[in-house]
Protein backbone atom coordinates (compact mmCIF):
# COMPACT_ATOMS: atom_id res chain seq x y z
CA UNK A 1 -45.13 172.32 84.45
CA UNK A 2 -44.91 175.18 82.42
CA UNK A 3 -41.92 177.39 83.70
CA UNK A 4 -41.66 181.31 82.38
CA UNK A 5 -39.30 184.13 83.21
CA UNK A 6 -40.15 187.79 81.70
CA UNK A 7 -38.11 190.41 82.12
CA UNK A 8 -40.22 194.16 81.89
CA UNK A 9 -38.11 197.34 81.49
CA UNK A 10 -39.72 199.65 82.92
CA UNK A 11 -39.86 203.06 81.62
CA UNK A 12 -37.77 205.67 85.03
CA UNK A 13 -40.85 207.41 85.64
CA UNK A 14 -43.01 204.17 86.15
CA UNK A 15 -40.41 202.16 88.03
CA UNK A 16 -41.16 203.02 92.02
CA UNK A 17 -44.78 202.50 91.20
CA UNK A 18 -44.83 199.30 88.95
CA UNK A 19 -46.13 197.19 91.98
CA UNK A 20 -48.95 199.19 92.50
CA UNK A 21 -49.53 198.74 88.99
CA UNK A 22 -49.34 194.94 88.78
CA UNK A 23 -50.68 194.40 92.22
CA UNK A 24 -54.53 193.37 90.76
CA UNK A 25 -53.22 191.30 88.24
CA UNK A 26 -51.04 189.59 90.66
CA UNK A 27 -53.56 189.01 92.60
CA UNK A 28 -56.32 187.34 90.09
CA UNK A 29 -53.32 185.37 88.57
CA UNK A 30 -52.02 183.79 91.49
CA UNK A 31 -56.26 182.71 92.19
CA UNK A 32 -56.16 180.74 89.42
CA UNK A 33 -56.68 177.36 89.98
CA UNK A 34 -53.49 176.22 87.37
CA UNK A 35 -51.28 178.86 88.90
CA UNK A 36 -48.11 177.54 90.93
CA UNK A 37 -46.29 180.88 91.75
CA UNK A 38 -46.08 184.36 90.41
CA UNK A 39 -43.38 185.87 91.50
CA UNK A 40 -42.25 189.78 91.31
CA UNK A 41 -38.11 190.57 91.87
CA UNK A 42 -36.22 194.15 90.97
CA UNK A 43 -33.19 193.61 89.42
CA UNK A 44 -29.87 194.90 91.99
CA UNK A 45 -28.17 196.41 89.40
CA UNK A 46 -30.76 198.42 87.07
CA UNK A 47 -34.17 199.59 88.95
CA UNK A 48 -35.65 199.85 86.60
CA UNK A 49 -36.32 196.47 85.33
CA UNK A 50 -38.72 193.87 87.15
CA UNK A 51 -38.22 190.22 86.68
CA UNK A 52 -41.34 188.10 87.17
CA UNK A 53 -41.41 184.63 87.52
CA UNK A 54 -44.16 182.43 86.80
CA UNK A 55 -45.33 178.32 86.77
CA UNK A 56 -48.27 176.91 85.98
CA UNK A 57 -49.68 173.25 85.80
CA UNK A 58 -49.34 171.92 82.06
CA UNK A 59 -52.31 173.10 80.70
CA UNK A 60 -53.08 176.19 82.95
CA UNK A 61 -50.74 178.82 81.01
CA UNK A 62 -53.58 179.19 78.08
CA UNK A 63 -56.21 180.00 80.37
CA UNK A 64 -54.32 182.50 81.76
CA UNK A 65 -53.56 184.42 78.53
CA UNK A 66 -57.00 184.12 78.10
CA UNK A 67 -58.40 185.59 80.99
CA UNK A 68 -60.05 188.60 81.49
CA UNK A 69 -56.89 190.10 83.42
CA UNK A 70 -54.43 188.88 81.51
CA UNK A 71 -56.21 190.89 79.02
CA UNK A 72 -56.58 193.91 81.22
CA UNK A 73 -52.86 193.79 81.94
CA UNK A 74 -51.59 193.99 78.33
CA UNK A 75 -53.76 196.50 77.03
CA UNK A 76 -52.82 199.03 80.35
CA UNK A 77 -49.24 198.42 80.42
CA UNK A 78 -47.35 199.30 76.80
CA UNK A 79 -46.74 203.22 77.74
CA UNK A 80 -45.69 201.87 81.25
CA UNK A 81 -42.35 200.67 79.46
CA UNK A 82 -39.13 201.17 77.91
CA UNK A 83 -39.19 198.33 75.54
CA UNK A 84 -40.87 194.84 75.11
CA UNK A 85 -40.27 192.14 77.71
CA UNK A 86 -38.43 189.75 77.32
CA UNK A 87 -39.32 186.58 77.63
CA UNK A 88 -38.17 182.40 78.04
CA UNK A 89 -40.71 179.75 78.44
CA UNK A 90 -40.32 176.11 78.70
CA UNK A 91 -42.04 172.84 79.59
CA UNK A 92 -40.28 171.26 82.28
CA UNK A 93 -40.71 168.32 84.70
CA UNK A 94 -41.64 169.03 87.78
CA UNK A 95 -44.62 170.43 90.12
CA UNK A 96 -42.03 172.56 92.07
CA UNK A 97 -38.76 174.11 93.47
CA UNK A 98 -36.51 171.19 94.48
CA UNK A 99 -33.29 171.76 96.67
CA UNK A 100 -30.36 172.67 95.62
CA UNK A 101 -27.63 170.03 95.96
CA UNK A 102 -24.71 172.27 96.28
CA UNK A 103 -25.61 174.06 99.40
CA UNK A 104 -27.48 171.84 102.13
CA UNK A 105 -28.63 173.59 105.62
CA UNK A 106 -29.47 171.57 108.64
């Protein structure tokens, strides 16, 4: 599986809006067939930044760069923020969330 994290800092005046703005491009990217989750978070402590978290089967990540709203996506959102995501990706093991061992709930 092909884990990713990106952080977007989103410029004050875009911030209450940003899900609006990635709402179609949620939408088409969580379709795909490769596509394990896509997941939007705000950050507690600065509004202003959204952290999205994303997996996809093995092979599934390049078709999704090269899709039509992947595309769409970057070329609308530069003047939407502050500065350039950040980003970690990594090939993992896996097909999933497991459970964490330190906390168990009956």
């Amino acid at each position: 599986m092909i884990f990713i994290v990106v952080k977007f800092d989103v410029r004050p005046e875009h911030a209450e809006t940003w899900m609006d703005h990635v709402a179609a491009f949620t939408e088409a990217t969580r379709a795909e067939s490769g596509n394990l989750w896509f997941d939007w978070s705000r950050s507690v402590e600065n509004p202003n930044e959204y952290v999205l978290v994303e997996a996809f089967k093995d092979d599934a990540a390049e078709a999704h760069v090269n899709s039509e709203h992947f595309k769409t996506f970057t070329a609308e959102t530069p003047d939407k923020l502050a500065s350039t995501p950040r980003i970690i990706s990594r090939q993992i093991d896996g097909e999933g969330w497991d459970e964490m061992g330190e906390i168990s709930v009956d």
